[in-house]
PDB file of N, CA and C in Angstrom:
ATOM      1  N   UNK A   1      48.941 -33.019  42.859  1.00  0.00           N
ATOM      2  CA  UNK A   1      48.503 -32.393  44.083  1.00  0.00           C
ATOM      3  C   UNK A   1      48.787 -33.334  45.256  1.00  0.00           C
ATOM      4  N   UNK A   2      49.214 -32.599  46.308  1.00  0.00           N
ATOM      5  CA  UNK A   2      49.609 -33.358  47.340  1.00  0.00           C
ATOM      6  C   UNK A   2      48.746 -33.750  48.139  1.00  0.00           C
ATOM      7  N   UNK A   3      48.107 -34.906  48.734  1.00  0.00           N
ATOM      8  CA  UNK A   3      46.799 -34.756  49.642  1.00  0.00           C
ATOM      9  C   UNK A   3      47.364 -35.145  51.510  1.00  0.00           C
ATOM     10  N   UNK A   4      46.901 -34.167  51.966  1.00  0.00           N
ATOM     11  CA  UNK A   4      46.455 -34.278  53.633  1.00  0.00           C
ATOM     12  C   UNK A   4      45.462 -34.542  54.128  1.00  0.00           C
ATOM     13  N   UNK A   5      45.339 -34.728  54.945  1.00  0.00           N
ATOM     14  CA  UNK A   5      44.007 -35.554  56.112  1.00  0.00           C
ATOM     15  C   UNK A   5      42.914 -35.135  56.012  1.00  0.00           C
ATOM     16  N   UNK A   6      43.180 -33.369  55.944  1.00  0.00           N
ATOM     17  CA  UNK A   6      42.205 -32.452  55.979  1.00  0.00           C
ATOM     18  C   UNK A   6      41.687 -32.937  54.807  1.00  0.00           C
ATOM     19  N   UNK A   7      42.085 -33.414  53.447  1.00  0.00           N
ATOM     20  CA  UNK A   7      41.332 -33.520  51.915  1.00  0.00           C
ATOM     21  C   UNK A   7      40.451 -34.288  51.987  1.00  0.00           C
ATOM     22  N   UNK A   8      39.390 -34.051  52.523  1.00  0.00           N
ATOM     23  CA  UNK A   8      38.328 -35.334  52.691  1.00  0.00           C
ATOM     24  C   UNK A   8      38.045 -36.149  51.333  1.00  0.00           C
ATOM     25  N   UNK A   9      37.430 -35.047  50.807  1.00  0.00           N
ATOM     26  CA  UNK A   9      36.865 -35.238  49.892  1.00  0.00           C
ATOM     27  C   UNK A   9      37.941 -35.532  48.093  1.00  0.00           C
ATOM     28  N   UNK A  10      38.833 -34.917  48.033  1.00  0.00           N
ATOM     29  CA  UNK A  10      39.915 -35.684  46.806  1.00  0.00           C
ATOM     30  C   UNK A  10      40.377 -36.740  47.564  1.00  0.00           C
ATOM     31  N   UNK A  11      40.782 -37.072  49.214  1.00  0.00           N
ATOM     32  CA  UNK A  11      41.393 -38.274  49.596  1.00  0.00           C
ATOM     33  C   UNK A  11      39.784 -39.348  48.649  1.00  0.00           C
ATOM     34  N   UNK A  12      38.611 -39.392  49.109  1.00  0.00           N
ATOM     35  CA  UNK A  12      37.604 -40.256  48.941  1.00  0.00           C
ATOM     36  C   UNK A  12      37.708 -39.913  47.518  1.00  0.00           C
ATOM     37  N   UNK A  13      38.041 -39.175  46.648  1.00  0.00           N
ATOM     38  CA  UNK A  13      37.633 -39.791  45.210  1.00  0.00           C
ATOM     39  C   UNK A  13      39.212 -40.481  44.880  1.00  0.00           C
ATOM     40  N   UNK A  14      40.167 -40.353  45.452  1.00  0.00           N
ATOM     41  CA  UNK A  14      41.147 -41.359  44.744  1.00  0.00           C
ATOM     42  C   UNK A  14      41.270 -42.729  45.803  1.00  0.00           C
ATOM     43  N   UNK A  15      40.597 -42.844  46.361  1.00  0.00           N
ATOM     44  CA  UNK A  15      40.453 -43.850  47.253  1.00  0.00           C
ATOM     45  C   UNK A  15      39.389 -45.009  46.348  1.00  0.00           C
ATOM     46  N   UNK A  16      38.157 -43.678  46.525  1.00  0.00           N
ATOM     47  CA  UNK A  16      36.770 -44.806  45.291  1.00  0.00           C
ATOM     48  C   UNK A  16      37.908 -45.176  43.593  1.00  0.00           C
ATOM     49  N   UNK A  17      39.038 -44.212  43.320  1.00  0.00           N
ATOM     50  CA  UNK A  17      39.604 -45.049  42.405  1.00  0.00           C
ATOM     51  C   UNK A  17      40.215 -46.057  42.267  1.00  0.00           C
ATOM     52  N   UNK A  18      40.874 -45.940  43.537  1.00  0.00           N
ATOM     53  CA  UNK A  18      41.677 -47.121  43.864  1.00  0.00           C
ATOM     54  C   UNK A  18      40.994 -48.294  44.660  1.00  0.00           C
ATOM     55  N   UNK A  19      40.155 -48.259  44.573  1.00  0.00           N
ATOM     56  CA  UNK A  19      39.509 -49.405  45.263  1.00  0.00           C
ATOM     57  C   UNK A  19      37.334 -49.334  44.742  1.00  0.00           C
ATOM     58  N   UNK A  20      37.480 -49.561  43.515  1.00  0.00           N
ATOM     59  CA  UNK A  20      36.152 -49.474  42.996  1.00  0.00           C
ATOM     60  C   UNK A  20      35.081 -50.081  43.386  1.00  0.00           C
ATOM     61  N   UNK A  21      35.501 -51.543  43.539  1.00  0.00           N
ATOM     62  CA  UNK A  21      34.682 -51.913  43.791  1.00  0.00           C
ATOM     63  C   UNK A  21      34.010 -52.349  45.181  1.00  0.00           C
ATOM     64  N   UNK A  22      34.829 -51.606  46.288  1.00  0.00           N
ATOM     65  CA  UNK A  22      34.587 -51.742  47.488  1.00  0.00           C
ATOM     66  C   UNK A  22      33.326 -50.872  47.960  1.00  0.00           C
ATOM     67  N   UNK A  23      32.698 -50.832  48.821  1.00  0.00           N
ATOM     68  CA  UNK A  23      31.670 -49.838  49.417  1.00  0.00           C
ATOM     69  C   UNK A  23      32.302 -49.768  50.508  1.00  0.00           C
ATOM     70  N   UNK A  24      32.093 -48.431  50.522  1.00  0.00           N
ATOM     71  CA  UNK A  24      33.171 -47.876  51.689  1.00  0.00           C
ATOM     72  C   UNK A  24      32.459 -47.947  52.981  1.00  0.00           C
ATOM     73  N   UNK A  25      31.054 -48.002  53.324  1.00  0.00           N
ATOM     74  CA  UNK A  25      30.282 -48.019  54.281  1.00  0.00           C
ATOM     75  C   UNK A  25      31.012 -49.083  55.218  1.00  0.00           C
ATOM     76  N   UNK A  26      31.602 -50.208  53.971  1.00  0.00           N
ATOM     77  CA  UNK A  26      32.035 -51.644  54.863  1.00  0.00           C
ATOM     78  C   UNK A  26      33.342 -51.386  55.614  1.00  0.00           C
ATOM     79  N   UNK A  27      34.095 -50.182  55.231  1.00  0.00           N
ATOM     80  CA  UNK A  27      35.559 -50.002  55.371  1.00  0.00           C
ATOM     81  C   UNK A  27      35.935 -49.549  56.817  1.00  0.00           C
ATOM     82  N   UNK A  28      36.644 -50.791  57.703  1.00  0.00           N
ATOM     83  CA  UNK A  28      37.230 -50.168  59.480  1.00  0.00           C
ATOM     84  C   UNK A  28      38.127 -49.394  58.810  1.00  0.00           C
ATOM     85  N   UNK A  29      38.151 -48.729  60.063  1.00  0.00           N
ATOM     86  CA  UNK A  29      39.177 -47.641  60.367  1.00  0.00           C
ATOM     87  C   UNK A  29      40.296 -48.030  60.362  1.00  0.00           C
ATOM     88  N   UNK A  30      41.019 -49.018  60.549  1.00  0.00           N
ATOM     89  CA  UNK A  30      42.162 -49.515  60.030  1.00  0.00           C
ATOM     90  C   UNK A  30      42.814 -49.725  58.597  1.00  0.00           C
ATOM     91  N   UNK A  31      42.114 -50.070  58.142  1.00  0.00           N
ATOM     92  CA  UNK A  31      42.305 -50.515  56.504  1.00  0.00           C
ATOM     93  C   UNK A  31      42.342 -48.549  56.052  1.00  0.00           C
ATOM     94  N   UNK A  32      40.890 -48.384  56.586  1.00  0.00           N
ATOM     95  CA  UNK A  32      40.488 -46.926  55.471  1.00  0.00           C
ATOM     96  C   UNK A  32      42.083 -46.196  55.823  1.00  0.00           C
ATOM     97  N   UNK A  33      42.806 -45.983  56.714  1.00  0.00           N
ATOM     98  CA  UNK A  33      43.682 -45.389  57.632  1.00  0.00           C
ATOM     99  C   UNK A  33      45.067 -45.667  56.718  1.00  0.00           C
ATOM    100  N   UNK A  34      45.109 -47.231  56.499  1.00  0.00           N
ATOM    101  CA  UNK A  34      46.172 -47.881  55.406  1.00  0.00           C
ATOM    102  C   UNK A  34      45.945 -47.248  54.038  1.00  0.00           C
ATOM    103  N   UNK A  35      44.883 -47.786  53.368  1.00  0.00           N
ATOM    104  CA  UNK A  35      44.373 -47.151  51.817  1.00  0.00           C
ATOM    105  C   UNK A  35      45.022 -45.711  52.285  1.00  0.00           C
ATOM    106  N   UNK A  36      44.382 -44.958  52.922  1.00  0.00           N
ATOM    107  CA  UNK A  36      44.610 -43.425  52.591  1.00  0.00           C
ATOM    108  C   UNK A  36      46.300 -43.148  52.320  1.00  0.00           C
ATOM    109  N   UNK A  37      47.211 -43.886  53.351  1.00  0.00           N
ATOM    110  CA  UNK A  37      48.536 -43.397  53.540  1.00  0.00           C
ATOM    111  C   UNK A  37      49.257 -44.195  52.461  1.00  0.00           C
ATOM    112  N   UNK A  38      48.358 -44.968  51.464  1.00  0.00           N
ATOM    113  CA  UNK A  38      49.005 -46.175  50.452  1.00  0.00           C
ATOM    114  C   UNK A  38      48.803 -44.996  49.074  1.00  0.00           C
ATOM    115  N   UNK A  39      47.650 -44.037  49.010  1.00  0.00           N
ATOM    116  CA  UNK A  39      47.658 -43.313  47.733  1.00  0.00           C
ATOM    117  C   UNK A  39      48.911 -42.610  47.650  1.00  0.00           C
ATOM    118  N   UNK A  40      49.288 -42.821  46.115  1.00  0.00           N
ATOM    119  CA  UNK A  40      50.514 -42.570  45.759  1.00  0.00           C
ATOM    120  C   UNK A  40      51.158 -40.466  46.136  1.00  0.00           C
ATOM    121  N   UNK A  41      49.087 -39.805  45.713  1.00  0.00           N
ATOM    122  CA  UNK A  41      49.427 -38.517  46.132  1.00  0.00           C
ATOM    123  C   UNK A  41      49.413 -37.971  47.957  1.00  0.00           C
ATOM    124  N   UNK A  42      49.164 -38.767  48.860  1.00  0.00           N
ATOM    125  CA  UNK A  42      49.054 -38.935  50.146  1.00  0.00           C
ATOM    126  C   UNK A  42      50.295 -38.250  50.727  1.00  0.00           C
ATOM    127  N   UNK A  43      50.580 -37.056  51.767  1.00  0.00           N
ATOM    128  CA  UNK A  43      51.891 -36.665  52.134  1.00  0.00           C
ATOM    129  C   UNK A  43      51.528 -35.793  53.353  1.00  0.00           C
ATOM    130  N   UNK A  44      51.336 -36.439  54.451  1.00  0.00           N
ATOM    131  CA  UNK A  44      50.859 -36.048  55.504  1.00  0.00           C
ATOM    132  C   UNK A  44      51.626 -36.900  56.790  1.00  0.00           C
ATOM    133  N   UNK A  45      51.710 -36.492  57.817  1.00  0.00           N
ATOM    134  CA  UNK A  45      51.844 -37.376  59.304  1.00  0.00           C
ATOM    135  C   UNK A  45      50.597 -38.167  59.667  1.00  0.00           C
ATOM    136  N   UNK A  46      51.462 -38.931  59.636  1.00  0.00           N
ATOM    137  CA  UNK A  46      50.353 -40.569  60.227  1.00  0.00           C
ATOM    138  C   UNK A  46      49.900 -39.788  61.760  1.00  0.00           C
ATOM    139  N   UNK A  47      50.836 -39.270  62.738  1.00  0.00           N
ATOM    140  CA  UNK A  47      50.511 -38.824  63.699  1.00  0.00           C
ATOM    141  C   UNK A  47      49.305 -38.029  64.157  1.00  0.00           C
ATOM    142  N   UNK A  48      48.861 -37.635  62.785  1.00  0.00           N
ATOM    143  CA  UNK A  48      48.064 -36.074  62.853  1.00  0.00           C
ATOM    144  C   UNK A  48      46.301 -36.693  62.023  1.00  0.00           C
ATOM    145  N   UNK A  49      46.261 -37.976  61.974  1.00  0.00           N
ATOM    146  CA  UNK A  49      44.957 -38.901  61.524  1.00  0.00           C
ATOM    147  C   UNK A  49      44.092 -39.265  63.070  1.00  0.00           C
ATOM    148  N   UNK A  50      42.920 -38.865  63.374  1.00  0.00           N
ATOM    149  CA  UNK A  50      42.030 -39.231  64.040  1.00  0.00           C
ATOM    150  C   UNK A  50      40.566 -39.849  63.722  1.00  0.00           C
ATOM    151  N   UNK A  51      40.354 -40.242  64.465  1.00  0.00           N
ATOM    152  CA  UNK A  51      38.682 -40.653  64.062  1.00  0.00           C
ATOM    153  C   UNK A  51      37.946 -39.999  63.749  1.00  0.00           C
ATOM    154  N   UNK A  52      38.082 -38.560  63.857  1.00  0.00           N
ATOM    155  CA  UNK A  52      37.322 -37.523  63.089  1.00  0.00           C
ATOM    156  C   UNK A  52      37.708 -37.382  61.517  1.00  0.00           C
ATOM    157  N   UNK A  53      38.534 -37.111  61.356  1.00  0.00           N
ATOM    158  CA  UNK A  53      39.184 -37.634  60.135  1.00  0.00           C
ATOM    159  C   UNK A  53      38.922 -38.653  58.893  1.00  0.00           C
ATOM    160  N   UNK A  54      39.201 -39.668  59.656  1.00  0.00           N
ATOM    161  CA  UNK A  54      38.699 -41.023  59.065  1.00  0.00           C
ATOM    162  C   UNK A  54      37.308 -40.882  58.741  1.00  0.00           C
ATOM    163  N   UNK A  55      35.966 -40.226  59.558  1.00  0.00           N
ATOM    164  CA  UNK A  55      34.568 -40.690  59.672  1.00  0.00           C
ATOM    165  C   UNK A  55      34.508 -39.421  58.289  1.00  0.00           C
ATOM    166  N   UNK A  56      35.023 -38.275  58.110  1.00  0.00           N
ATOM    167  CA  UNK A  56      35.061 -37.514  56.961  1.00  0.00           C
ATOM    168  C   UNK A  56      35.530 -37.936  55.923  1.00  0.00           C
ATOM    169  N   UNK A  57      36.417 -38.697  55.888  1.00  0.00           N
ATOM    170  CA  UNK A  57      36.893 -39.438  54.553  1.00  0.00           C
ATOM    171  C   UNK A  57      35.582 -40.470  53.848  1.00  0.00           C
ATOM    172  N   UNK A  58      35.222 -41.120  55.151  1.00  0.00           N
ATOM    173  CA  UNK A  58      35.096 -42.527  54.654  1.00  0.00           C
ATOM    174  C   UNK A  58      32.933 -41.505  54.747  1.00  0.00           C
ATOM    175  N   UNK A  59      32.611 -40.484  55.157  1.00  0.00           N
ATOM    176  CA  UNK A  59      31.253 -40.263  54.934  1.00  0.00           C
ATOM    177  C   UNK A  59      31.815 -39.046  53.084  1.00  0.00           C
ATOM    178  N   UNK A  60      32.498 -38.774  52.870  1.00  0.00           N
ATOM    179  CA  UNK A  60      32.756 -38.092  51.474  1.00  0.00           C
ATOM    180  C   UNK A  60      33.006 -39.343  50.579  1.00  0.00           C
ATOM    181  N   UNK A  61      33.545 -40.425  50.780  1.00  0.00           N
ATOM    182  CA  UNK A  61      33.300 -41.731  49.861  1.00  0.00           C
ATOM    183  C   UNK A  61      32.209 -42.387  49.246  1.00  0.00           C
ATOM    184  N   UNK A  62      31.396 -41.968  50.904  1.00  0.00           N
ATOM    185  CA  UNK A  62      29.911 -42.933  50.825  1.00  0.00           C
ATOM    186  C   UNK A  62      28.857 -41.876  49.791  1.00  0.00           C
ATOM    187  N   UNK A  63      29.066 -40.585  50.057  1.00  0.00           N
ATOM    188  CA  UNK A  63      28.459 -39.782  49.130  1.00  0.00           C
ATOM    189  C   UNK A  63      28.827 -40.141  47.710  1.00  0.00           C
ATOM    190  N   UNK A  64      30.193 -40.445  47.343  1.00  0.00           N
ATOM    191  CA  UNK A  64      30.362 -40.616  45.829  1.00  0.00           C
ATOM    192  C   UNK A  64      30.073 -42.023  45.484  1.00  0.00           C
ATOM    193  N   UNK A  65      30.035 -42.806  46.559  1.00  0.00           N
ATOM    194  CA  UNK A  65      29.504 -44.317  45.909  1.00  0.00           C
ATOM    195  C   UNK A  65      28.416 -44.348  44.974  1.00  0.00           C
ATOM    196  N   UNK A  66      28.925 -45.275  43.931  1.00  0.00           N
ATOM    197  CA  UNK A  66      27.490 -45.235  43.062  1.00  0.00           C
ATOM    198  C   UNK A  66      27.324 -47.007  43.346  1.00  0.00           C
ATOM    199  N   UNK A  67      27.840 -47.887  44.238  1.00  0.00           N
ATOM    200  CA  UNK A  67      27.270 -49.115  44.662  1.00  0.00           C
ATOM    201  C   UNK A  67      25.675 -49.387  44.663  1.00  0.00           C
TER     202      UNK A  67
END
């Protein structure tokens, strides 16, 4: 499956895979922004990522944290 920006929530569970042992609460917007466009299923425009975006990714992460 291909993931876009919009995927909040599959972007944050292959994100919590790829990065387990991080708590995402700690994660800037820079890095989270990198990780997302680094997952191998990721296929979207960098252009089309905002801070709204990001704060949905990285609050659907914090829900699956089990930290």
């Amino acid at each position: 499956m291909r993931l876009k920006w919009t995927d909040s929530l599959d972007i944050a569970l292959a994100l919590q895979e790829a990065h387990p042992d991080v708590n995402p609460a700690q994660v800037n917007f820079v890095d989270l922004r990198n990780w997302i466009m680094a997952l191998p299923d990721f296929e979207d425009d960098p252009e089309r990522c905002g801070e709204r975006i990001l704060e949905a990714v990285q609050l659907a992460w914090m829900e699956e944290y089990d930290g």
